[in-house]
C-alpha atoms as a PDB file:
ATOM      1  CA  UNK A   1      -5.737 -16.068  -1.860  1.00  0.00           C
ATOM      2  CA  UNK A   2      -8.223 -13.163  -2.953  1.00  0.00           C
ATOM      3  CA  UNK A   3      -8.979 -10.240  -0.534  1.00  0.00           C
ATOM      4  CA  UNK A   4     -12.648  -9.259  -1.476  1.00  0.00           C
ATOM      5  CA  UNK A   5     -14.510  -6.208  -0.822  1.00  0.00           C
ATOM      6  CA  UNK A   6     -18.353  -6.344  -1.721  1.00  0.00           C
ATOM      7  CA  UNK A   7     -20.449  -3.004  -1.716  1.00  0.00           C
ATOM      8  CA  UNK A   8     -18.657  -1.585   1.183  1.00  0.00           C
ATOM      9  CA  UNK A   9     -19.746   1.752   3.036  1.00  0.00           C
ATOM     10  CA  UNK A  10     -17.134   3.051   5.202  1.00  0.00           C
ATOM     11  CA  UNK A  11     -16.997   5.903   7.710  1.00  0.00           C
ATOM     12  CA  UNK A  12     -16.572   7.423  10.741  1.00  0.00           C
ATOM     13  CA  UNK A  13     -19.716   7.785  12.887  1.00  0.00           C
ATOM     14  CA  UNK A  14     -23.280   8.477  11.517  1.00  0.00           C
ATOM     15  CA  UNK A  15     -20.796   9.952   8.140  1.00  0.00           C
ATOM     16  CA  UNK A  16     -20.236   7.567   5.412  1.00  0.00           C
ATOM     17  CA  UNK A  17     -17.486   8.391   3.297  1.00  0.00           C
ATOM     18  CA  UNK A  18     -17.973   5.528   0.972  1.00  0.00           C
ATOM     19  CA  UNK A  19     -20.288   3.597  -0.082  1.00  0.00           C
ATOM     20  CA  UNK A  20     -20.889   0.820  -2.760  1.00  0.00           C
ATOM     21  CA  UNK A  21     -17.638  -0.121  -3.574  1.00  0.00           C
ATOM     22  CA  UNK A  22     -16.565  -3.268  -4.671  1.00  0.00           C
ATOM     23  CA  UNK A  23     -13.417  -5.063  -5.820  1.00  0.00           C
ATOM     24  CA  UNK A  24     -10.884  -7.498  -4.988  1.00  0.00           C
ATOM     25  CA  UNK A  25      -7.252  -8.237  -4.988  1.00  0.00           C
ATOM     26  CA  UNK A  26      -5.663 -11.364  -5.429  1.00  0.00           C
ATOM     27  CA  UNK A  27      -2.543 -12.743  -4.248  1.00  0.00           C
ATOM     28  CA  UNK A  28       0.348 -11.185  -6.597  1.00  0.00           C
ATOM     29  CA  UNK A  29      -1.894  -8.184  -7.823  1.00  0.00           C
ATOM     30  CA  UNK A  30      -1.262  -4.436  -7.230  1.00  0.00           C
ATOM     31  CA  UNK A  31      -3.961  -2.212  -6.921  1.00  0.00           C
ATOM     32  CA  UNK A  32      -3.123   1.769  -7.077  1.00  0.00           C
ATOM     33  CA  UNK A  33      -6.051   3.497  -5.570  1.00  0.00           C
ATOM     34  CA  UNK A  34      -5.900   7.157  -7.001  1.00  0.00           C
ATOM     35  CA  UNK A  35      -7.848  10.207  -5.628  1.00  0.00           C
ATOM     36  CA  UNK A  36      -7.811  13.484  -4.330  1.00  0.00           C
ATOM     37  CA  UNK A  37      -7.780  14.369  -0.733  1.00  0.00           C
ATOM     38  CA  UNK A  38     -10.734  13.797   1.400  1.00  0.00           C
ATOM     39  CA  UNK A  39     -12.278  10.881  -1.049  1.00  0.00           C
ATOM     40  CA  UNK A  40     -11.879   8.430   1.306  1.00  0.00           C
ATOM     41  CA  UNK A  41      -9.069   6.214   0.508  1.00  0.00           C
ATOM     42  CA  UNK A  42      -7.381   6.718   4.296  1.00  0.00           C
ATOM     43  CA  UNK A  43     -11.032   5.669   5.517  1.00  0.00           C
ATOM     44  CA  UNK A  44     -11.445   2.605   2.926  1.00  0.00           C
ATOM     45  CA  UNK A  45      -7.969   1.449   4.804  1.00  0.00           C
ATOM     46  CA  UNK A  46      -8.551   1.949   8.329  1.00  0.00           C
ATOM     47  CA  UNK A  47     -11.647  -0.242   7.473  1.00  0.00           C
ATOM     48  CA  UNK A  48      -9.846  -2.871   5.890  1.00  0.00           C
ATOM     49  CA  UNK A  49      -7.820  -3.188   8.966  1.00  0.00           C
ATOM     50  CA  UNK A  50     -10.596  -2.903  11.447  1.00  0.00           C
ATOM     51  CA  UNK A  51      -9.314   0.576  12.705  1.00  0.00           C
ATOM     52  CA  UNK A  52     -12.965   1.442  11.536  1.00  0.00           C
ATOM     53  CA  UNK A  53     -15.928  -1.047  11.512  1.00  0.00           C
ATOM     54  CA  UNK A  54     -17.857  -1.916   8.214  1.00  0.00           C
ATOM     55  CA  UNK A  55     -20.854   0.622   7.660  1.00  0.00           C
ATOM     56  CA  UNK A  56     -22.305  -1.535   5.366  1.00  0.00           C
ATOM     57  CA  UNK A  57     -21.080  -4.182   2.624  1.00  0.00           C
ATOM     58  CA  UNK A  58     -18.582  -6.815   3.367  1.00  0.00           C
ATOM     59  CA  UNK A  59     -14.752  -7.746   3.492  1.00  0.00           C
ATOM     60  CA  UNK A  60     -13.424 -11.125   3.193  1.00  0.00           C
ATOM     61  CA  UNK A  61     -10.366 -13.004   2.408  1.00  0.00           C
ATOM     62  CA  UNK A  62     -10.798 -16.495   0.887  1.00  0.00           C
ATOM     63  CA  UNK A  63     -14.754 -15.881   1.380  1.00  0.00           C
ATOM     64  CA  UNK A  64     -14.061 -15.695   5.031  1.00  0.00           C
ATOM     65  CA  UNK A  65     -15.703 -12.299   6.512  1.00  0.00           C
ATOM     66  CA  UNK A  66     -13.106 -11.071   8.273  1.00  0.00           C
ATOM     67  CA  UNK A  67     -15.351  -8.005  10.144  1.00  0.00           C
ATOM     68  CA  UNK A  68     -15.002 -10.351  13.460  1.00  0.00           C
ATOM     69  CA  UNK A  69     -11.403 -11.322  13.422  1.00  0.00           C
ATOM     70  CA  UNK A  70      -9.197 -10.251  16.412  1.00  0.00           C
ATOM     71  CA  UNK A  71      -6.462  -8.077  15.471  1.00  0.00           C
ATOM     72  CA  UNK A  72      -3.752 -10.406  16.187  1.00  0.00           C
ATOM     73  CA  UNK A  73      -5.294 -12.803  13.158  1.00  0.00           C
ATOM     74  CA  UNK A  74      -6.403  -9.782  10.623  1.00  0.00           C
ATOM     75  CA  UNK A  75      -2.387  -9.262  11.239  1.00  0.00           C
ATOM     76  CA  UNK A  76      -0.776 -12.444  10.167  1.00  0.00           C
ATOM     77  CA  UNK A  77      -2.489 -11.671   6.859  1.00  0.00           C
ATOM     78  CA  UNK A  78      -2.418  -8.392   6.530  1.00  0.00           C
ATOM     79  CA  UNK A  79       0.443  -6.162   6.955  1.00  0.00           C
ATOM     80  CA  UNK A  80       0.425  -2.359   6.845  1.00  0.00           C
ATOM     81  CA  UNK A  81       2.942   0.346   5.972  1.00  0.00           C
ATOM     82  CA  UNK A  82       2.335   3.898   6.774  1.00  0.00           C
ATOM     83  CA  UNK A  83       3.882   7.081   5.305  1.00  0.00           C
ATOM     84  CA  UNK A  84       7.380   7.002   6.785  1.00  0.00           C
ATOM     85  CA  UNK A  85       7.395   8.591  10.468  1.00  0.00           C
ATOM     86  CA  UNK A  86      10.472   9.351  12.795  1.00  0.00           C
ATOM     87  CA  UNK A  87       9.231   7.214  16.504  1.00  0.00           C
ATOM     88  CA  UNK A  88       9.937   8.780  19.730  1.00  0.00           C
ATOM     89  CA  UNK A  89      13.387   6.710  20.648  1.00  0.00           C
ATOM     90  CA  UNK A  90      16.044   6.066  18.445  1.00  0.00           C
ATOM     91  CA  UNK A  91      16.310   1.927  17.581  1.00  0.00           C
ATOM     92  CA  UNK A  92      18.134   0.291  15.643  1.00  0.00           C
ATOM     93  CA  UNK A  93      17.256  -0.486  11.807  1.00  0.00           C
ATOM     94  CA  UNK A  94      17.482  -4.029  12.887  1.00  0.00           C
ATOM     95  CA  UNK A  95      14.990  -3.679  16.135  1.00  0.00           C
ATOM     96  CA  UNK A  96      12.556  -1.887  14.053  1.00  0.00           C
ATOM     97  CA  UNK A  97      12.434  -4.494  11.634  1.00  0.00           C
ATOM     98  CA  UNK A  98      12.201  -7.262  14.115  1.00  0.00           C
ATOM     99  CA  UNK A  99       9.336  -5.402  15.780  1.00  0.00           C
ATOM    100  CA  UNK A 100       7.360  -6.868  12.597  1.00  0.00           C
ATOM    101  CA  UNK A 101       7.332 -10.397  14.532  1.00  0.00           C
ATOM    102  CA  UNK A 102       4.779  -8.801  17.276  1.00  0.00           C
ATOM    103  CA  UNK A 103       2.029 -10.577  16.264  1.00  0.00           C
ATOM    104  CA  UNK A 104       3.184 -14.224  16.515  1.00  0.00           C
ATOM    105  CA  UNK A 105       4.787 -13.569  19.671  1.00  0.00           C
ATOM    106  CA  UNK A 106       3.216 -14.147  23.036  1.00  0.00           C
ATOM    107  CA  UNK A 107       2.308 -11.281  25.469  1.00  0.00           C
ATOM    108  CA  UNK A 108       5.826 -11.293  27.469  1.00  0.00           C
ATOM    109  CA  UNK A 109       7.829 -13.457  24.576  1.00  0.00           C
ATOM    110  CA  UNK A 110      10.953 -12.172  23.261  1.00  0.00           C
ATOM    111  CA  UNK A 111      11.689 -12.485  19.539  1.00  0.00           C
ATOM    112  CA  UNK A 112      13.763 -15.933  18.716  1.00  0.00           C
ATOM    113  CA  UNK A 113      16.853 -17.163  16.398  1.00  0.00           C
ATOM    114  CA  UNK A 114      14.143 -17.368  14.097  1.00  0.00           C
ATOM    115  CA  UNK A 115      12.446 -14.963  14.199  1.00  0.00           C
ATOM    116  CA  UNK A 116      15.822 -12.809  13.761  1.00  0.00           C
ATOM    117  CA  UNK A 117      16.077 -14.676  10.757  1.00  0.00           C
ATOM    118  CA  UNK A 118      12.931 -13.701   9.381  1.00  0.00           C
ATOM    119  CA  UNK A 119      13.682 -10.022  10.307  1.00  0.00           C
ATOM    120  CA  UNK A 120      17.086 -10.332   8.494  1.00  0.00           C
ATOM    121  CA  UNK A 121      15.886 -12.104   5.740  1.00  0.00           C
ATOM    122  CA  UNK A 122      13.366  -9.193   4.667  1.00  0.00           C
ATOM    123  CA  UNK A 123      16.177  -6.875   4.964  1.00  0.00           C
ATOM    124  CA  UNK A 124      18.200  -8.858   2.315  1.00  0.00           C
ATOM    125  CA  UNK A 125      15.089  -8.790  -0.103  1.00  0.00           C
ATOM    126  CA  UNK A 126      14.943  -5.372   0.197  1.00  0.00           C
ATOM    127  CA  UNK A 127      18.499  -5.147  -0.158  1.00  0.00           C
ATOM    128  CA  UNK A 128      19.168  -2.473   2.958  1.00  0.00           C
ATOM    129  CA  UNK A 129      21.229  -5.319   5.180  1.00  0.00           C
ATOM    130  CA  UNK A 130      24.089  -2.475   5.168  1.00  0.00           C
ATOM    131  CA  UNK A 131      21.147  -0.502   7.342  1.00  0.00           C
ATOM    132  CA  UNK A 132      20.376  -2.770  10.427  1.00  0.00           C
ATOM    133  CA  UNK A 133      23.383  -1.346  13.052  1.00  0.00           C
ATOM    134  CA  UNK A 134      22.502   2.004  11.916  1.00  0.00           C
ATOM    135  CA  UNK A 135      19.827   4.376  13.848  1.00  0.00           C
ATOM    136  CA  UNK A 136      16.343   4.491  12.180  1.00  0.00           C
ATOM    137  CA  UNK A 137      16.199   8.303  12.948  1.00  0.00           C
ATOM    138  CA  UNK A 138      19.435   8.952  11.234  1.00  0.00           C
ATOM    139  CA  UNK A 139      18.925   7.618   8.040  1.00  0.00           C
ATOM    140  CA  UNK A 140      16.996   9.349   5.260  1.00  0.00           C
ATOM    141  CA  UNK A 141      13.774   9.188   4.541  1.00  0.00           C
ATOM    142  CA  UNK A 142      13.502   6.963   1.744  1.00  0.00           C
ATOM    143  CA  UNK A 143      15.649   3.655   3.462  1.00  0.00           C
ATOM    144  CA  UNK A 144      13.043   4.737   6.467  1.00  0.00           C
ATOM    145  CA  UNK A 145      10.582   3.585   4.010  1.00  0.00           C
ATOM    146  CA  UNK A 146      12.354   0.664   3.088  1.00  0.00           C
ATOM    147  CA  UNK A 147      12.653  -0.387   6.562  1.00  0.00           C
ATOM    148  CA  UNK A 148       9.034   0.176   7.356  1.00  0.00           C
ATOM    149  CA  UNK A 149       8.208  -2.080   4.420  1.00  0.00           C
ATOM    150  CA  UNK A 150      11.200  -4.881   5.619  1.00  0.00           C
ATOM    151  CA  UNK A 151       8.888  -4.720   9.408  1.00  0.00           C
ATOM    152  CA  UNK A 152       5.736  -5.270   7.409  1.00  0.00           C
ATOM    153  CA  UNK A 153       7.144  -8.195   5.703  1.00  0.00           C
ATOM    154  CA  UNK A 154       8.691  -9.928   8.699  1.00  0.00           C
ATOM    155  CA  UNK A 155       4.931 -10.211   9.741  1.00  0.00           C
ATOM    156  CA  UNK A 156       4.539 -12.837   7.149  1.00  0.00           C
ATOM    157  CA  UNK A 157       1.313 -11.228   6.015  1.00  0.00           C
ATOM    158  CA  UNK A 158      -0.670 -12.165   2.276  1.00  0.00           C
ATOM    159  CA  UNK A 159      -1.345  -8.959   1.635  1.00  0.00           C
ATOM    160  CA  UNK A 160       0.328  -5.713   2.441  1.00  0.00           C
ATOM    161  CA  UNK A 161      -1.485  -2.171   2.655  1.00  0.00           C
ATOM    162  CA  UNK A 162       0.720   0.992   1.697  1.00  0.00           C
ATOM    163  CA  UNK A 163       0.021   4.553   2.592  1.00  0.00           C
ATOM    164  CA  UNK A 164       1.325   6.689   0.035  1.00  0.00           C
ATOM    165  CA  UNK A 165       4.733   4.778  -0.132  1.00  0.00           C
ATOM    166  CA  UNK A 166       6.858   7.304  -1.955  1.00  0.00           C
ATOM    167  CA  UNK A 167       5.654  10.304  -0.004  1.00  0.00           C
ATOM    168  CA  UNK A 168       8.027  12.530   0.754  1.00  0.00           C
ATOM    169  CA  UNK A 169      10.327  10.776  -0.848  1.00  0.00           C
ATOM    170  CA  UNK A 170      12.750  12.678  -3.711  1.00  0.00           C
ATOM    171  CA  UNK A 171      12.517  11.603  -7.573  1.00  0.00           C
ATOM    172  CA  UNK A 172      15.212   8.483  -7.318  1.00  0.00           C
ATOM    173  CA  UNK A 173      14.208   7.307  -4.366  1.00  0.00           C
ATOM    174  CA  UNK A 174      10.562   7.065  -5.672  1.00  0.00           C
ATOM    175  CA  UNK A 175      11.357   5.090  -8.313  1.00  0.00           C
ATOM    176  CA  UNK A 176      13.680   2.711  -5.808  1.00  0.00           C
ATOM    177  CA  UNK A 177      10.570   1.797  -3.693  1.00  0.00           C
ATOM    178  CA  UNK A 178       8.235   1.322  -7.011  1.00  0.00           C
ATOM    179  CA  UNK A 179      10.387  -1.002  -8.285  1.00  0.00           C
ATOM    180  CA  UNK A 180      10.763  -3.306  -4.725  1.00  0.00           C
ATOM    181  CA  UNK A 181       6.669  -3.106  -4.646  1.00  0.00           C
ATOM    182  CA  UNK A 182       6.882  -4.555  -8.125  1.00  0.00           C
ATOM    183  CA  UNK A 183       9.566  -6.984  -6.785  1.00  0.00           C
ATOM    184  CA  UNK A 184       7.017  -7.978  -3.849  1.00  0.00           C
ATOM    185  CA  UNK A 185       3.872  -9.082  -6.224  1.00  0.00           C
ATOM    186  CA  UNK A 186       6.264 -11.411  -8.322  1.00  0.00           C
ATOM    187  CA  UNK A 187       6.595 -13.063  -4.862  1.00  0.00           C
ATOM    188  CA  UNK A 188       2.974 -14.141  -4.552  1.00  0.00           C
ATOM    189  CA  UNK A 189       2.026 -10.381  -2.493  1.00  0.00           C
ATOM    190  CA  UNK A 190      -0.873  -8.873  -2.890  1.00  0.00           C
ATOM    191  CA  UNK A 191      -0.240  -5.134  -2.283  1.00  0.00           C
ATOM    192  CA  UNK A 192      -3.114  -2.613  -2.091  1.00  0.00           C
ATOM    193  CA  UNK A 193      -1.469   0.993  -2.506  1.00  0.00           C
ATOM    194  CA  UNK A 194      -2.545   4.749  -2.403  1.00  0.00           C
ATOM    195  CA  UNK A 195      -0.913   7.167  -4.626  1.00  0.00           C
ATOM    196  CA  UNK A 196      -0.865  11.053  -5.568  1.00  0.00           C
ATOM    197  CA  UNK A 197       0.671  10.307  -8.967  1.00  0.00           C
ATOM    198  CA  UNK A 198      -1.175   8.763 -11.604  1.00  0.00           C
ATOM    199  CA  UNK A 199       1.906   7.923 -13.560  1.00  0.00           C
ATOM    200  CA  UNK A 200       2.289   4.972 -10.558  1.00  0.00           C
ATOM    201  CA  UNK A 201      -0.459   3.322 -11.973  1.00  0.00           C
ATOM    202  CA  UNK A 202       1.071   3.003 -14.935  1.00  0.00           C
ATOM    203  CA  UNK A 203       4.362   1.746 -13.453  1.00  0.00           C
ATOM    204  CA  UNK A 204       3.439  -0.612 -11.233  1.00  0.00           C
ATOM    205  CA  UNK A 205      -0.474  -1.601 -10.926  1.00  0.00           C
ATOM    206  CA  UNK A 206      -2.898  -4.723 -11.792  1.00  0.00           C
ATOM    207  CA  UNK A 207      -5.736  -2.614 -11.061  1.00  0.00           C
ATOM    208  CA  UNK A 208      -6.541   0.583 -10.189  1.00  0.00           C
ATOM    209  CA  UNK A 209      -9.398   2.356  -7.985  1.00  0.00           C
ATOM    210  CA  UNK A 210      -9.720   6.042  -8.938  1.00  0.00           C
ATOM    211  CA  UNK A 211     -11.870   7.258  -5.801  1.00  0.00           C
ATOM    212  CA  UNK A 212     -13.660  10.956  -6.975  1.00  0.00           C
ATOM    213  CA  UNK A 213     -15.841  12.734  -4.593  1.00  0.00           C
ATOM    214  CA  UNK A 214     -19.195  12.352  -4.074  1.00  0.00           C
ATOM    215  CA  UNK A 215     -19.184   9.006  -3.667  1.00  0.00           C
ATOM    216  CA  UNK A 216     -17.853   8.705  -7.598  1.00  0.00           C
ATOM    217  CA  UNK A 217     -15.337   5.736  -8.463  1.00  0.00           C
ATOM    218  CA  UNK A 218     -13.995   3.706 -11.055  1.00  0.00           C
ATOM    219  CA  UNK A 219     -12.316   0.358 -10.763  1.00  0.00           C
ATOM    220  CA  UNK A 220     -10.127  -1.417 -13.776  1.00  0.00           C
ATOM    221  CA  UNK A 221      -6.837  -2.144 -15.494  1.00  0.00           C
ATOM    222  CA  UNK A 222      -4.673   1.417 -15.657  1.00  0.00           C
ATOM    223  CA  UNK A 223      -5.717   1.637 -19.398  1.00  0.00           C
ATOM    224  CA  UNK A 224      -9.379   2.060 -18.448  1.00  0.00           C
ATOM    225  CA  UNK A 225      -9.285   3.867 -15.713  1.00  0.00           C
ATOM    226  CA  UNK A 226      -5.985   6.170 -16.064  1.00  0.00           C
ATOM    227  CA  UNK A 227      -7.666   8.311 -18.954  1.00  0.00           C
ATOM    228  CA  UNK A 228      -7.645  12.039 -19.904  1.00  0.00           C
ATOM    229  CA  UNK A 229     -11.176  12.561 -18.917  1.00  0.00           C
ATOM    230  CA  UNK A 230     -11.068  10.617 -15.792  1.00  0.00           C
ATOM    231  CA  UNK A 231      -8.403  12.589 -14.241  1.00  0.00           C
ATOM    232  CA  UNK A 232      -9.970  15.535 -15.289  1.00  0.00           C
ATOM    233  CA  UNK A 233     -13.026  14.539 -13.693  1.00  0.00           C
ATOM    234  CA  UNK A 234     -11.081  13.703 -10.141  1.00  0.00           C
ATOM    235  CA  UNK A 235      -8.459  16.012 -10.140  1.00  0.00           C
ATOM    236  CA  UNK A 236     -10.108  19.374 -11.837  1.00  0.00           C
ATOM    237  CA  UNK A 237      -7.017  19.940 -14.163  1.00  0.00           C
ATOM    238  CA  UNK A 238      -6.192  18.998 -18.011  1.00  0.00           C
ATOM    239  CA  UNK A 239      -3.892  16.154 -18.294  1.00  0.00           C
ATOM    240  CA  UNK A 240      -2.772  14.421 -21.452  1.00  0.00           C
ATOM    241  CA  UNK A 241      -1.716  10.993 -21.448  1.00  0.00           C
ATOM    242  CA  UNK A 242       1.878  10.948 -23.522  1.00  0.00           C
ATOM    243  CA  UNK A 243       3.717   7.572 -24.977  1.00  0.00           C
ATOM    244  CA  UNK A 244       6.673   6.661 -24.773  1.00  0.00           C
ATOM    245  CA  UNK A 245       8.638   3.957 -26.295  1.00  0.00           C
ATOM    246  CA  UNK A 246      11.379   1.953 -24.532  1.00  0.00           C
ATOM    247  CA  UNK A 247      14.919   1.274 -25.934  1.00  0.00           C
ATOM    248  CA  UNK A 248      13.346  -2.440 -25.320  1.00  0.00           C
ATOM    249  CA  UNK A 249      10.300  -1.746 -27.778  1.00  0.00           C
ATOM    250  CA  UNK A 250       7.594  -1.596 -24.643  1.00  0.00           C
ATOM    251  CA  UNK A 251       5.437   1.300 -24.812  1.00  0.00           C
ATOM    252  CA  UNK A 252       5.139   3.667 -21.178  1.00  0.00           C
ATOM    253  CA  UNK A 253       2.629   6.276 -21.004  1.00  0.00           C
ATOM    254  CA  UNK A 254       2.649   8.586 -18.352  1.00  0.00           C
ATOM    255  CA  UNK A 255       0.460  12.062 -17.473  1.00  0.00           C
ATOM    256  CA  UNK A 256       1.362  15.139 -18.306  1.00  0.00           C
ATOM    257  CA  UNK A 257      -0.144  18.329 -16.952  1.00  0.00           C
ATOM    258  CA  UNK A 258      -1.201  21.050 -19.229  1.00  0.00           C
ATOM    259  CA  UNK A 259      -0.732  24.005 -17.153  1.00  0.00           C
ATOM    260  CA  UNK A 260      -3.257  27.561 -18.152  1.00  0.00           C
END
């Protein structure tokens, strides 16, 4: 399956935030979509899941334009996770998660055997099981995280849209959610997610978007895009791009800020 975006504008109102952008994801890809603040990349979302209609351009999945799909269908294929949040009453891990199944449900349906099973299942991939009798505002903020992106999966979607998944989150815990995105694509995922540190390109990307302002962009592997001079260019500091060398042999760069 290939999610396809074709000289898009995107915006809110008579403002376009974006415009001319084109790329696509297939299924088992990762795209890292880089960028400062205000560039865009919470508006490029909200487009892609019809929060905001199409200025210009088109988005399709499988050639389909999707720009007249109900919500319920844009759903079943695509799945969003926001930055972790704390919701008004305090469910269980295991409701939350099951609250994923929404969309196949009928208007006054309650969730099945099997769709309990689907909702437990995605807790086992993500390994947090030991989570689902606990209270989702009482555990910390990166198994929050985890659980938002076990309620995304129980919607069965192709591709799944991430909001800055490791904000907030502390060093370990970072690295805990990078590698269970990783996990996902190997499963046949297509994962489109935002970051505010280049090194995630690096770790765990097919592609990445690096959205400047002014309408600037660039779109390619994380060795083409991921440079010196690019981040510069976005991000108004000097970075340099260090190597490292595994114990295994593989070679991991990662930025490094050169502070004045």
């Amino acid at each position: 399956m290939i999610l396809e975006i074709k000289d898009a504008a995107c915006g809110y109102g008579s403002r376009t935030v974006l415009s001319g952008l084109s790329l696509d994801i297939h299924s088992g890809e990762i795209l890292c979509i880089l960028g400062p603040n205000g560039v865009g990349k919470t508006t490029f979302f909200k487009t892609i899941l019809g929060f905001l209609k199409i200025k210009g351009g088109e988005i399709s999945i499988d050639g389909e334009n999707i720009q007249n799909w109900s919500r319920r269908k844009l759903a079943k294929i695509i799945a969003y996770v926001p930055q972790a949040h704390t919701p008004p009453f305090p469910f269980l891990v295991k409701d939350v998660v099951t609250m994923g199944r929404t969309v196949h449900l009928g208007m006054f349906a309650s969730p099945s055997k099997n769709d309990i099973a689907i909702a437990e299942r995605a807790m086992e991939l993500l390994e947090i099981s030991y989570l689902k009798d606990r209270i989702y505002t009482e555990i910390s903020g990166g198994e929050r995280q985890m659980v938002l992106i076990a309620r995304a999966l129980t919607q069965e979607p192709d591709f799944l849209i991430m909001d800055e998944p490791t904000s907030n989150l502390d060093f370990g815990n970072q690295i805990r959610v990078l590698e269970q995105i990783n996990r996902l694509s190997k499963t046949g995922l297509g994962i489109i997610m935002t970051s505010h540190f280049p090194d995630h390109a690096f770790l765990c990307s097919t592609k990445v978007a690096l959205l400047q302002r002014n309408n600037k962009f660039i779109v390619g592997s994380s060795e083409e895009v991921v440079t010196e001079e690019n981040l510069q260019s976005a991000y108004g500091v000097n970075v340099k791009i260090a190597t490292t060398i595994d114990k295994d042999g593989s070679t991991i760069k990662s930025c490094v800020p050169l502070l004045s």
